[in-house]
Protein backbone atom coordinates (compact mmCIF):
# COMPACT_ATOMS: atom_id res chain seq x y z
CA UNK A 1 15.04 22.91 65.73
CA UNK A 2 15.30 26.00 63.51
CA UNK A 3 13.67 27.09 60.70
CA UNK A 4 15.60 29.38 57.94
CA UNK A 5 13.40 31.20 55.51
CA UNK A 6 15.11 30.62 51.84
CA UNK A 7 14.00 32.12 48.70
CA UNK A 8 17.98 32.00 47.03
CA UNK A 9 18.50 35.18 47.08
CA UNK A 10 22.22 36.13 48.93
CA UNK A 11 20.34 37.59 51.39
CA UNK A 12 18.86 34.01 52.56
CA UNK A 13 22.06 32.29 51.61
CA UNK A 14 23.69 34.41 54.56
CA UNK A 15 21.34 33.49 56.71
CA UNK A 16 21.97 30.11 56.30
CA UNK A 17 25.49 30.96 56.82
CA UNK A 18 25.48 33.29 59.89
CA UNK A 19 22.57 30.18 61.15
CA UNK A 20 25.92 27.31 60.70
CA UNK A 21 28.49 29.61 62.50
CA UNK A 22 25.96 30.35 65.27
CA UNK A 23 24.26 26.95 66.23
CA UNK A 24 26.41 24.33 63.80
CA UNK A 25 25.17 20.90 64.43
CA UNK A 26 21.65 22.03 64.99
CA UNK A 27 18.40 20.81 63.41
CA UNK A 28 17.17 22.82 60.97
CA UNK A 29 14.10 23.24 58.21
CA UNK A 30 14.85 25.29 55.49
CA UNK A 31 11.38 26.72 54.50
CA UNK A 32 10.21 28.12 50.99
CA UNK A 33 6.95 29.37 50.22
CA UNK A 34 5.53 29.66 47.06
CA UNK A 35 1.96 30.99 45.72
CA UNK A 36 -0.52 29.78 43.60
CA UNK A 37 -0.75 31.79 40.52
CA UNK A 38 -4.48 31.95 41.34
CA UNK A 39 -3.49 34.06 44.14
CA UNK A 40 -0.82 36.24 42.68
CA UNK A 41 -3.10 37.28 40.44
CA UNK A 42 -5.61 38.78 42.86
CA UNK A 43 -2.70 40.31 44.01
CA UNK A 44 -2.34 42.30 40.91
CA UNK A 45 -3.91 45.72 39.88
CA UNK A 46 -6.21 44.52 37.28
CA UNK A 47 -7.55 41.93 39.62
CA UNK A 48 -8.75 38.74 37.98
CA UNK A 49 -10.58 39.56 35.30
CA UNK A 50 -12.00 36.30 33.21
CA UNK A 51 -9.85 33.41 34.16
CA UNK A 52 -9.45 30.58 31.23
CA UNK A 53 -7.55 27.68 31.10
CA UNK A 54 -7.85 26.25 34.48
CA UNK A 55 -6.14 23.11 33.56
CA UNK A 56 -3.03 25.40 33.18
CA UNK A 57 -3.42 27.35 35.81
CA UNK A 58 -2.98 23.59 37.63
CA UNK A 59 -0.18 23.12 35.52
CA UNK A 60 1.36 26.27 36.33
CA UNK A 61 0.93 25.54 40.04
CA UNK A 62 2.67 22.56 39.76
CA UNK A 63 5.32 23.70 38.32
CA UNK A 64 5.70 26.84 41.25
CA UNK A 65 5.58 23.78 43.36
CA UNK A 66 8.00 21.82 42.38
CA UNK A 67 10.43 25.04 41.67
CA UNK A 68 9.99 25.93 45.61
CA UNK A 69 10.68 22.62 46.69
CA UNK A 70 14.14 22.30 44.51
CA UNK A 71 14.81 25.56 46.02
CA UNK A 72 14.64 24.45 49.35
CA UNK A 73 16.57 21.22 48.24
CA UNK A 74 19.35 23.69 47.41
CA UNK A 75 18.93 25.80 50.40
CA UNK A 76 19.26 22.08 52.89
CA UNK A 77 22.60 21.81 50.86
CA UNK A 78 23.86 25.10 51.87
CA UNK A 79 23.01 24.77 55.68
CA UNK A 80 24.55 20.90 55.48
CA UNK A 81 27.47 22.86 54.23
CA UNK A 82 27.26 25.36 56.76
CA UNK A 83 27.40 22.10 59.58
CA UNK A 84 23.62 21.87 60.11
CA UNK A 85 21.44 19.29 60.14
CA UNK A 86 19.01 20.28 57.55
CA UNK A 87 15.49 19.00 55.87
CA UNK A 88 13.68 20.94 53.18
CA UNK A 89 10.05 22.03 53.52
CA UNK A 90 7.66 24.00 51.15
CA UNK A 91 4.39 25.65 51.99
CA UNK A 92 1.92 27.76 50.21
CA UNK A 93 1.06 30.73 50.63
CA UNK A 94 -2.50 31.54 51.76
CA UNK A 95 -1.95 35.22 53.74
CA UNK A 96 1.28 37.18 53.68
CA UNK A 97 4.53 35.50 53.75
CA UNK A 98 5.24 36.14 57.40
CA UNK A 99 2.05 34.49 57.92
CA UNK A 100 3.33 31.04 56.03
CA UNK A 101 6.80 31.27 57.81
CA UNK A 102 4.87 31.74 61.32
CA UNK A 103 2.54 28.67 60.89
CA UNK A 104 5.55 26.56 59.50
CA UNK A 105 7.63 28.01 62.66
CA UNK A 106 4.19 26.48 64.90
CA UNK A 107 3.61 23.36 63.28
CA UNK A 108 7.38 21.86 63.92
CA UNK A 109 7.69 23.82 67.27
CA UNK A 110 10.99 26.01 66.31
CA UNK A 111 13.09 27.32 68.87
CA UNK A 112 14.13 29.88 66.80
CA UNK A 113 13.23 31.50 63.31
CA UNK A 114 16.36 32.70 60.85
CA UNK A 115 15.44 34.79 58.21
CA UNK A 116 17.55 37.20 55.52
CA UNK A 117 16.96 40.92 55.46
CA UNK A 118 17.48 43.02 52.22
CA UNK A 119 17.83 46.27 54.43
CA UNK A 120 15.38 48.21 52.35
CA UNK A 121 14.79 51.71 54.24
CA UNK A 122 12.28 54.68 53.42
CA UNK A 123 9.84 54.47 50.79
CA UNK A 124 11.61 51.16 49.65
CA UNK A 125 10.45 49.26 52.78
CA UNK A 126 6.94 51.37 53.15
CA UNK A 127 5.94 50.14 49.73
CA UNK A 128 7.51 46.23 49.41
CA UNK A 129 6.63 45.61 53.28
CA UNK A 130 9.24 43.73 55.02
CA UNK A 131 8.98 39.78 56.18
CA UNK A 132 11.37 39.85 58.64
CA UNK A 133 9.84 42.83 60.63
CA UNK A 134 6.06 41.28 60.06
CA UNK A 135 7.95 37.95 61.45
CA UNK A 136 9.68 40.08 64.15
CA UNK A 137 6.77 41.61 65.62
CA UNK A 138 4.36 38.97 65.40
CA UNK A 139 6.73 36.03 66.64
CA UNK A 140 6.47 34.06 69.93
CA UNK A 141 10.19 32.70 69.68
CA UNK A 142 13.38 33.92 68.45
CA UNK A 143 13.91 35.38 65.48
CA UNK A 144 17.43 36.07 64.39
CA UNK A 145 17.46 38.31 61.34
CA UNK A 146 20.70 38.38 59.49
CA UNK A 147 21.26 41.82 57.28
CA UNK A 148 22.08 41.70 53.61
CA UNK A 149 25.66 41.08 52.94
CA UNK A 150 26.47 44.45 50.93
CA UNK A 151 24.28 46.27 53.21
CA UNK A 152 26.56 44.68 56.82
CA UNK A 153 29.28 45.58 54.39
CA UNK A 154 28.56 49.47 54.32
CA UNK A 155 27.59 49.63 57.54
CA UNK A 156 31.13 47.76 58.67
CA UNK A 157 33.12 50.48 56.54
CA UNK A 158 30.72 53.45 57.53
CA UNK A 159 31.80 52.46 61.95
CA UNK A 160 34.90 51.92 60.87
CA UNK A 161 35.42 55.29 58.76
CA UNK A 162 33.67 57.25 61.89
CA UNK A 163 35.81 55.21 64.72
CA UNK A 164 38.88 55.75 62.96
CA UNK A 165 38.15 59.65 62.45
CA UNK A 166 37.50 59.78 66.11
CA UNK A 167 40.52 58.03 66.79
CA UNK A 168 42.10 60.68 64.71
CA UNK A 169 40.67 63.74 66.18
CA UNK A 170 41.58 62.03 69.67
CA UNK A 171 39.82 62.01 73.16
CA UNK A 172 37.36 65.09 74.10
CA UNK A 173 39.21 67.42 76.20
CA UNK A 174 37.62 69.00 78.93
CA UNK A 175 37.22 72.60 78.63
């Protein structure tokens, strides 16, 4: 069994991908996690403040709900595609996001844990944090972390540009 984190962004949808060409006919959950709005807002920089309308901030949960588990509907039908053998689950989050996908990876016993990467570097990745390297670190299994398709893309071109300008400049001679 593996689980592939999904949120639908490309980079997830290539993870499902690279997870179909690696291990096709394998088990797999497709994972989404979704927050309480309850929650995002303590999150935020004005904190709670006064709270009103609890019956919508139900509602509103509900709703976050139900979105995460059509996305992870849509995310099974990308890995069947992809030859696996796929079931949606949803979760919510209570810590980070690593935390969710590390519980979820527990609770079915997954072999392995496939998860997109945006490739955010510098100040990018200091300030939004990065799931995949909290998941990385923190993991007692596999993890397989599949880079975002434009950034595999620039890295392709930028080996190939420096292996072919080797090639041009030919072998090192010894002096």
């Amino acid at each position: 069994m593996i689980l592939i984190g999904y949120d639908g962004s490309d980079d997830a949808r290539a993870a499902i991908a690279h997870a179909g060409a690696l291990m096709p006919g394998s088990a797999a959950t497709v994972l989404t996690v979704w927050e309480a709005l309850l929650t995002q807002l303590t999150h935020t920089p004005a904190g709670l403040g006064p709270v009103t309308g609890f019956a919508d901030l139900e509602k509103v949960d509900r709703a976050t709900a139900e979105h995460a588990r059509q996305r992870a509907q849509e995310g099974v039908e990308l890995a069947r595609t992809a030859g696996l053998d796929a079931t949606a689950a949803t979760t919510e989050r209570h810590g980070t996001i690593a935390d969710a996908i590390l519980d979820e990876a527990e609770r079915i016993d997954a072999g392995a844990i496939v998860l997109g990467s945006r490739g955010l570097t510098g100040i990018g990745s200091l300030l939004l944090g990065s799931v995949s390297h909290a998941v990385v670190q923190r993991a007692d299994r596999t993890v397989i972390v599949v880079p975002s398709p434009s950034v595999a893309a620039r890295r392709h071109d930028r080996h190939h540009d420096h292996a072919g300008t080797q090639q041009a400049a030919g072998p090192a001679s010894a002096a």
